[in-house]
Protein backbone atom coordinates (compact mmCIF):
# COMPACT_ATOMS: atom_id res chain seq x y z
CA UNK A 1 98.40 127.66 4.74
CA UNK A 2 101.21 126.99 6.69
CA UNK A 3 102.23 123.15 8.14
CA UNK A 4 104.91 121.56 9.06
CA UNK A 5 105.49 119.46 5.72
CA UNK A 6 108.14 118.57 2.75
CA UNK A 7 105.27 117.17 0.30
CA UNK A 8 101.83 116.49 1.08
CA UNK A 9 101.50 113.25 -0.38
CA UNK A 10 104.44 112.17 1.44
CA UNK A 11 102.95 113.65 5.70
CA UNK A 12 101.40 110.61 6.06
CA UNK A 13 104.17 108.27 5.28
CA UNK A 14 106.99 110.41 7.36
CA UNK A 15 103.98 111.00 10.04
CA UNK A 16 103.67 107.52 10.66
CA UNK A 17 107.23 106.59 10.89
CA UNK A 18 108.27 109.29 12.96
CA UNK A 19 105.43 108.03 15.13
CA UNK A 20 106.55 104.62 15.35
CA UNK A 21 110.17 105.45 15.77
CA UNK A 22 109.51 107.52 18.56
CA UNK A 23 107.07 104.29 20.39
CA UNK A 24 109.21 101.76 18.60
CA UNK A 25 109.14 99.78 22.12
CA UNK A 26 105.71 99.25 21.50
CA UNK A 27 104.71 99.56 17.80
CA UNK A 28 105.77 98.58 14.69
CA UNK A 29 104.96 100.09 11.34
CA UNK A 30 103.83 97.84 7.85
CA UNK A 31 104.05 100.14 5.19
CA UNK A 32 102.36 98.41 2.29
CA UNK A 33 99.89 97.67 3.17
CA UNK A 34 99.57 100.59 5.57
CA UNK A 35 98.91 99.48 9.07
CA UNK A 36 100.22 99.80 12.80
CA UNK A 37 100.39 97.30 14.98
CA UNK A 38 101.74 95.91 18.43
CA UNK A 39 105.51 95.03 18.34
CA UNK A 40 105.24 91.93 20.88
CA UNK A 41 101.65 90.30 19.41
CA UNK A 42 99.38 88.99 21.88
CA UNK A 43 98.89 85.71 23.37
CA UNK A 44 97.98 82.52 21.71
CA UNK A 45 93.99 82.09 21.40
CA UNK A 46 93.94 86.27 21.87
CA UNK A 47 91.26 87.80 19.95
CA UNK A 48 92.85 90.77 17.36
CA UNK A 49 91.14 93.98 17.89
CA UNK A 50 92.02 96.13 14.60
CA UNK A 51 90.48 99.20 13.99
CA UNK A 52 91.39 102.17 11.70
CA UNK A 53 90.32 105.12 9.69
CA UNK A 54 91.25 108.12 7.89
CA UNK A 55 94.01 110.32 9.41
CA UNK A 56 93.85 113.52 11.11
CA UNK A 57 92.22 112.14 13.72
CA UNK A 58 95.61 111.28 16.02
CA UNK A 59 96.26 109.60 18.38
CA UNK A 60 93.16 108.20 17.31
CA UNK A 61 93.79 105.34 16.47
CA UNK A 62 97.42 104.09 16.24
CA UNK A 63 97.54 105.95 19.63
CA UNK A 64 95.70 102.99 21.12
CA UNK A 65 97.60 100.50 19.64
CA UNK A 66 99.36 97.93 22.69
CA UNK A 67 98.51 96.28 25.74
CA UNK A 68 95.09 96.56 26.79
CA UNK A 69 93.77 97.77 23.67
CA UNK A 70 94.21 97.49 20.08
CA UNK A 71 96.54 94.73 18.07
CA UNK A 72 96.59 96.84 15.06
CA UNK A 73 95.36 100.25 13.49
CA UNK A 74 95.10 100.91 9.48
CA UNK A 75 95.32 104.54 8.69
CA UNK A 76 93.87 105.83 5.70
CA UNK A 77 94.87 109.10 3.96
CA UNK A 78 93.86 112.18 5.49
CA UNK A 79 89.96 111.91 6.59
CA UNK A 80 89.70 108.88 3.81
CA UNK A 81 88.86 105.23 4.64
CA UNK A 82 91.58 102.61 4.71
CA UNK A 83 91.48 100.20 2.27
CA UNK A 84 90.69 96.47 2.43
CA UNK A 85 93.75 95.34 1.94
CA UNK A 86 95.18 97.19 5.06
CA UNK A 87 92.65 95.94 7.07
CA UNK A 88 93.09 92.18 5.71
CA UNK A 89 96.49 92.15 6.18
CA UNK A 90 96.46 93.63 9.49
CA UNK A 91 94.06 91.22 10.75
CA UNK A 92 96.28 88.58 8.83
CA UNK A 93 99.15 89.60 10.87
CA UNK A 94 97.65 89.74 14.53
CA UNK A 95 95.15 87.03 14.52
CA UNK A 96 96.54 84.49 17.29
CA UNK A 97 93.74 81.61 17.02
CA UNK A 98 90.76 83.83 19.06
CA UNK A 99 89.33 85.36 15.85
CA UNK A 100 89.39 88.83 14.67
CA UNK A 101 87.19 92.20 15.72
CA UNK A 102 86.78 95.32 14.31
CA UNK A 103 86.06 97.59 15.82
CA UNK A 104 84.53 100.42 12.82
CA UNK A 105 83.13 104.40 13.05
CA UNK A 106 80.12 104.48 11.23
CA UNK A 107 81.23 106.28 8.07
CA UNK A 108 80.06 104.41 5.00
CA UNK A 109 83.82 104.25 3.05
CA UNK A 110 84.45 102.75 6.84
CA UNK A 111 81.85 100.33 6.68
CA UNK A 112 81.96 98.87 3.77
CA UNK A 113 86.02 98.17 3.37
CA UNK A 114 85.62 96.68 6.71
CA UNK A 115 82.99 94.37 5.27
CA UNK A 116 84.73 93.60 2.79
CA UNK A 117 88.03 92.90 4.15
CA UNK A 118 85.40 90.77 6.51
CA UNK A 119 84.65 88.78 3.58
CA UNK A 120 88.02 87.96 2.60
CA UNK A 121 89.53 86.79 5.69
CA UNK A 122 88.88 83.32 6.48
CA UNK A 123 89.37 83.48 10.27
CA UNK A 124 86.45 83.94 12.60
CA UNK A 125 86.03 87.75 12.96
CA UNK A 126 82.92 90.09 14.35
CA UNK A 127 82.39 93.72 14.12
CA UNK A 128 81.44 96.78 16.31
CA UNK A 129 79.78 99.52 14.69
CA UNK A 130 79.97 102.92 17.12
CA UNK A 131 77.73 105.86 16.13
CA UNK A 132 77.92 107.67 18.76
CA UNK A 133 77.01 110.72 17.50
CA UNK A 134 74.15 112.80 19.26
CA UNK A 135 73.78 115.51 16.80
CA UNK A 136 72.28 113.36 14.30
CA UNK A 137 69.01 111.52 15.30
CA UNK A 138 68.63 108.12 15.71
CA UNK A 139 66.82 107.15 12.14
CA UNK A 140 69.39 109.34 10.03
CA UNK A 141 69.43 108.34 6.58
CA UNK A 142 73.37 107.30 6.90
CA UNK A 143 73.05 106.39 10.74
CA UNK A 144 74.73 108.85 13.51
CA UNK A 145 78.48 109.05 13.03
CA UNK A 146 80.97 107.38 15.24
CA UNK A 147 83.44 109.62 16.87
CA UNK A 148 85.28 110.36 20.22
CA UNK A 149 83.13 107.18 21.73
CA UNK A 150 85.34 104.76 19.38
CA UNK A 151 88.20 105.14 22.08
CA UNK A 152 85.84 104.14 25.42
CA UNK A 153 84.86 101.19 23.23
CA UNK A 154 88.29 100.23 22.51
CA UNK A 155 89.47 100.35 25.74
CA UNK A 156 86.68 98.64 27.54
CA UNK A 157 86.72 96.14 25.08
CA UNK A 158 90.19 96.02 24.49
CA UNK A 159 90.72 95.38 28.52
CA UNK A 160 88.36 92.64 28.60
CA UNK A 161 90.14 90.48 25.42
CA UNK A 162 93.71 90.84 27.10
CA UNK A 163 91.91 88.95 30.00
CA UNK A 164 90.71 86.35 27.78
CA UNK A 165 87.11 86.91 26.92
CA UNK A 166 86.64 85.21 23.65
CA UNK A 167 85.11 86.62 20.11
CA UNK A 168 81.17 86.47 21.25
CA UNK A 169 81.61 87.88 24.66
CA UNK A 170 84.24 91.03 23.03
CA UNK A 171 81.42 91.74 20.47
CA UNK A 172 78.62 91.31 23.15
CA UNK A 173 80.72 93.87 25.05
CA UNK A 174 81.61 96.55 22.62
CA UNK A 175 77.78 96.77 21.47
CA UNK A 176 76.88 97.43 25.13
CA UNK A 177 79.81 99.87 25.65
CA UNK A 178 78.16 101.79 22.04
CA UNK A 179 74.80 101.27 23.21
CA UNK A 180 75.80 103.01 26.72
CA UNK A 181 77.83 106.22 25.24
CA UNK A 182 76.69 108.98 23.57
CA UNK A 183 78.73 112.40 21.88
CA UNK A 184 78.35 115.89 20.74
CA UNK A 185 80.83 118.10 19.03
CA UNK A 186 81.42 122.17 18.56
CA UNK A 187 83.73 123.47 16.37
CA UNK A 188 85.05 127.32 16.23
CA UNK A 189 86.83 127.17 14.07
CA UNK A 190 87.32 125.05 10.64
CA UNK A 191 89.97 122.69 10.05
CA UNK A 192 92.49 123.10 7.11
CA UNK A 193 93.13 119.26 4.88
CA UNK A 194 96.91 119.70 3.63
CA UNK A 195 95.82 118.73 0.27
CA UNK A 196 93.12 121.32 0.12
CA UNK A 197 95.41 124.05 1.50
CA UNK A 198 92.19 126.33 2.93
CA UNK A 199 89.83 126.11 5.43
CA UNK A 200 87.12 123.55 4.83
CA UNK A 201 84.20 125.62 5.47
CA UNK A 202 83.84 129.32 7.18
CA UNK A 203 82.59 129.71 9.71
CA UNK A 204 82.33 134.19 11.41
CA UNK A 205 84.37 135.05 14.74
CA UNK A 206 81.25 135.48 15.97
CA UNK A 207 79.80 132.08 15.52
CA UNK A 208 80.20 128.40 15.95
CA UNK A 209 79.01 125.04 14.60
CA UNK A 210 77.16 123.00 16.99
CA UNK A 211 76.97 119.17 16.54
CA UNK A 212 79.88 119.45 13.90
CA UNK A 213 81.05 116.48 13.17
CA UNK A 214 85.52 115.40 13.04
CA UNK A 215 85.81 115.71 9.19
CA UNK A 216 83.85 119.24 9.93
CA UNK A 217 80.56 118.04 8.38
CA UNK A 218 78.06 120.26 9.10
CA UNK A 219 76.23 120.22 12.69
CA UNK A 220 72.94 120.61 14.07
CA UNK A 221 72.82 123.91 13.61
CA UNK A 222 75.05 127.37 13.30
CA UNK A 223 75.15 129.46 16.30
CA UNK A 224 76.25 132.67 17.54
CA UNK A 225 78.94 132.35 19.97
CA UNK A 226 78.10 131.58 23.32
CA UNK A 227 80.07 131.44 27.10
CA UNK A 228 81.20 128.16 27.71
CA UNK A 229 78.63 127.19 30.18
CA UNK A 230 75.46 127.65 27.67
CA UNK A 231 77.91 125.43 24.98
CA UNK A 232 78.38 122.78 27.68
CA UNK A 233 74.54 122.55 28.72
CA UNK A 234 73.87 122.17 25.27
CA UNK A 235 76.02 119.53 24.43
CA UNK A 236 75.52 118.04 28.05
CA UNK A 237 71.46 118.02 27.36
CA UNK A 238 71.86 116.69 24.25
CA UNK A 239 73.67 113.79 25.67
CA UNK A 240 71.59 113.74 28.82
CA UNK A 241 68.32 112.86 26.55
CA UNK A 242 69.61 110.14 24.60
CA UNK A 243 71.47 107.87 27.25
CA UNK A 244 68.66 106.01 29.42
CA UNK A 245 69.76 107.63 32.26
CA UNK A 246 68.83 108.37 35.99
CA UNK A 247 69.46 109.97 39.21
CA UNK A 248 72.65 107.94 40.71
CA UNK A 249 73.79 106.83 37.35
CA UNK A 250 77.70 106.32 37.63
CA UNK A 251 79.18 108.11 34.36
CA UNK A 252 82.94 108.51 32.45
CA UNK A 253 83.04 112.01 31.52
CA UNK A 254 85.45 112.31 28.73
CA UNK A 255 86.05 116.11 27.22
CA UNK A 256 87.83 115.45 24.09
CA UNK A 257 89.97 118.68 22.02
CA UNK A 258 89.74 118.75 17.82
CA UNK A 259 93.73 119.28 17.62
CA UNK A 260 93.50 123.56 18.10
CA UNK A 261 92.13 123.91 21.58
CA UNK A 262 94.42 124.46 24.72
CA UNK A 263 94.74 122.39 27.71
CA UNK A 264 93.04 125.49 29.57
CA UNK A 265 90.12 125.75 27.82
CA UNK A 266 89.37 121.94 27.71
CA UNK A 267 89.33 121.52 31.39
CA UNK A 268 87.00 124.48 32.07
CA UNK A 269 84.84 122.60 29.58
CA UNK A 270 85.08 119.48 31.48
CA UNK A 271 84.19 121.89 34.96
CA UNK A 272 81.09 122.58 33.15
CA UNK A 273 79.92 119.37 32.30
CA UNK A 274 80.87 117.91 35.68
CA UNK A 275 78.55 120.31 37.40
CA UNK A 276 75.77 119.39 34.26
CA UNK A 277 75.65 116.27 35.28
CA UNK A 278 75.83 116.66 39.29
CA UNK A 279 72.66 118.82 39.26
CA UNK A 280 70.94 116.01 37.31
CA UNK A 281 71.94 113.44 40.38
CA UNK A 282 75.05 111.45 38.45
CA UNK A 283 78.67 110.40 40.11
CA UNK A 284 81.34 111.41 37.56
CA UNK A 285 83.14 107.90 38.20
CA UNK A 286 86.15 108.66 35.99
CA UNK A 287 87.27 111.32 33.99
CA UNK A 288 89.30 111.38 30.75
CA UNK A 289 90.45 115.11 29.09
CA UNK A 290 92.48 115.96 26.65
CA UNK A 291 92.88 115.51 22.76
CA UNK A 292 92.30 112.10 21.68
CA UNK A 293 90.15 112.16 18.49
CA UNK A 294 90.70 115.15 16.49
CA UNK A 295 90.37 117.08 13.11
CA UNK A 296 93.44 118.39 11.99
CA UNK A 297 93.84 121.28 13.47
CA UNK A 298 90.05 122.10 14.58
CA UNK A 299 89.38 124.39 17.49
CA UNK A 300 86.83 123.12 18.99
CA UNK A 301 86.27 120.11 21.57
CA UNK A 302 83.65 117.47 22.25
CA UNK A 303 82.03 115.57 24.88
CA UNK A 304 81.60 112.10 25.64
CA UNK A 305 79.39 110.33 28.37
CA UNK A 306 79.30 106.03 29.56
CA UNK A 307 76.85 104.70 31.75
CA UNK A 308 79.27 102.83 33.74
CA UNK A 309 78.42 99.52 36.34
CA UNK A 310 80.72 97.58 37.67
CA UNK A 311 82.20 95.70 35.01
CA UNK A 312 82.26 98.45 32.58
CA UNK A 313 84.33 100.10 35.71
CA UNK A 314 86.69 97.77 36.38
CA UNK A 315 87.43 97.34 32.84
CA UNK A 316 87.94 101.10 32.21
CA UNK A 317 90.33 100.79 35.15
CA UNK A 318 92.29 97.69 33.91
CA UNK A 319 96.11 98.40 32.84
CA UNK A 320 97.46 99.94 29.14
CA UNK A 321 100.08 100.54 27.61
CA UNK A 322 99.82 102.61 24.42
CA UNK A 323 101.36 105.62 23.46
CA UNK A 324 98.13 107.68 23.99
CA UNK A 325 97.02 105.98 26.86
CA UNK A 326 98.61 104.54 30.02
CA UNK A 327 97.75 103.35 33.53
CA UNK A 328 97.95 100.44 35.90
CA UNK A 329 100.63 97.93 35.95
């Protein structure tokens, strides 16, 4: 294995200060307990957004933290929940009189510290659950998995509480958002956890893992490898059959990278899906490629669809200013 490291149980730790030093004008960094979260807090009667999860997933999700979207992110070690503690200290630390949401990937470890940090915090608070996750059906013993959806959540909902919307109307919002956005992952490769120091499962150069999920669980199904158009309809099928959707439906098309795929090959994935979803009568309303929630050092890439109206628009399109996203004033 070879990383950029000094010791592994020290990467997180230097990660996430070398992180914040470099976007100290707009984070700041709590180290015990662990948590991110927006240098200039937001305005009285704000509600927090905090959400978090285990590393190896960046920028997802201290990328997100600052105007427009999150107050606060708690990292957990490498693909491992945070703790409680993080997340009741973070939500300690941001809450500005509007209450407290979090906003949680349904992974169990995720789940349940959220709850109970939920139960120790004496402020009003809510919770989002995304699951997101096409390649697992609908009545999955553990419930579909949330994954590159998390950041269209975020920023939809994230837009709407800078504006003022208060606690009921954020939560309202981020279950529509989840409700309106569905995902599907392939992986070509594995990815390699420092601690483990080997590849987390195998997978033959001449085959792939469809529906894999960002820890690498296993997907629907292994595959030989396939052009890039016959992965896209799959993926893009998948999708297609879960959302309610119809001719004329206005969509964000979001091609997300796992950490190991180039630039080059993630926009030829997003020309694929674009034309998908053209032949079935959508308008790609706004597009969003690159690597934003990924696994180590995964090739592989995912995609993401909205149903967008109006609102959901014009929230999308409403400034931020994070480190891993920025636009508008």
């Amino acid at each position: 294995m070879k990383k950029f490291l000094n010791r592994v149980e020290n990467l997180l730790d230097e990660s996430l200060r070398g992180f914040t030093a470099a976007h100290s004008e707009l984070v700041t960094l709590h180290p015990d307990p662990r948590y991110v979260c927006r240098r200039r807090p937001g305005r009285s009667g704000k509600v927090a957004l905090i959400s978090g999860g285990g590393s190896g997933h960046e920028p997802l999700h201290a990328g997100f933290v600052g105007t427009g979207m999150l107050d606060a992110a708690c990292p957990g070690e490498i693909f491992t929940s945070p703790t409680p503690d993080q997340m009741l200290a973070a939500a300690q630390a941001t809450e500005q009189g509007g209450g407290v949401l979090f906003i949680v990937k349904n992974y169990a470890g995720d789940v349940m510290n959220f709850e109970i940090a939920g139960e120790m915090l004496e402020t009003a608070h809510a919770t989002v659950l995304v699951a997101d996750d096409v390649s697992l059906p609908r009545d999955h013993s553990i419930g579909r998995r949330g994954v590159a959806g998390t950041l269209v959540v975020e920023k939809i909902v994230g837009a709407a509480a800078e504006q003022g919307a208060d606690l009921a109307a954020c939560q309202a919002l981020g279950d529509r958002v989840a409700q309106a956005t569905a995902s599907m992952g392939v992986a070509l490769t594995s990815c390699t956890v420092p601690a483990l120091g080997r590849p987390t499962f195998e997978l033959a150069p001449d085959q792939m893992e469809m529906g894999v999920g960002i820890h690498g669980e296993q997907g629907r199904r292994r595959m030989n490898l396939a052009g890039a158009d016959e992965i896209v309809e799959t993926l893009s099928t998948a999708i297609a059959e879960d959302l309610p959707f119809s001719r004329g439906n206005a969509l964000l098309l979001h091609v997300n990278g796992f950490g190991g795929t180039p630039a080059l090959e993630l926009y030829l994935l997003y020309d694929a899906a674009r034309r998908h979803f053209e032949r079935r009568g959508a308008t790609i309303a706004r597009s969003l490629v690159g690597n934003y929630t990924t696994s180590l050092d995964m090739a592989g890439a995912s995609l993401t669809v909205t149903l967008l109206d109006g609102e959901l628009l014009e929230l999308w399109d409403a400034p931020v200013h994070t480190a891993a996203l920025r636009w508008g004033g």
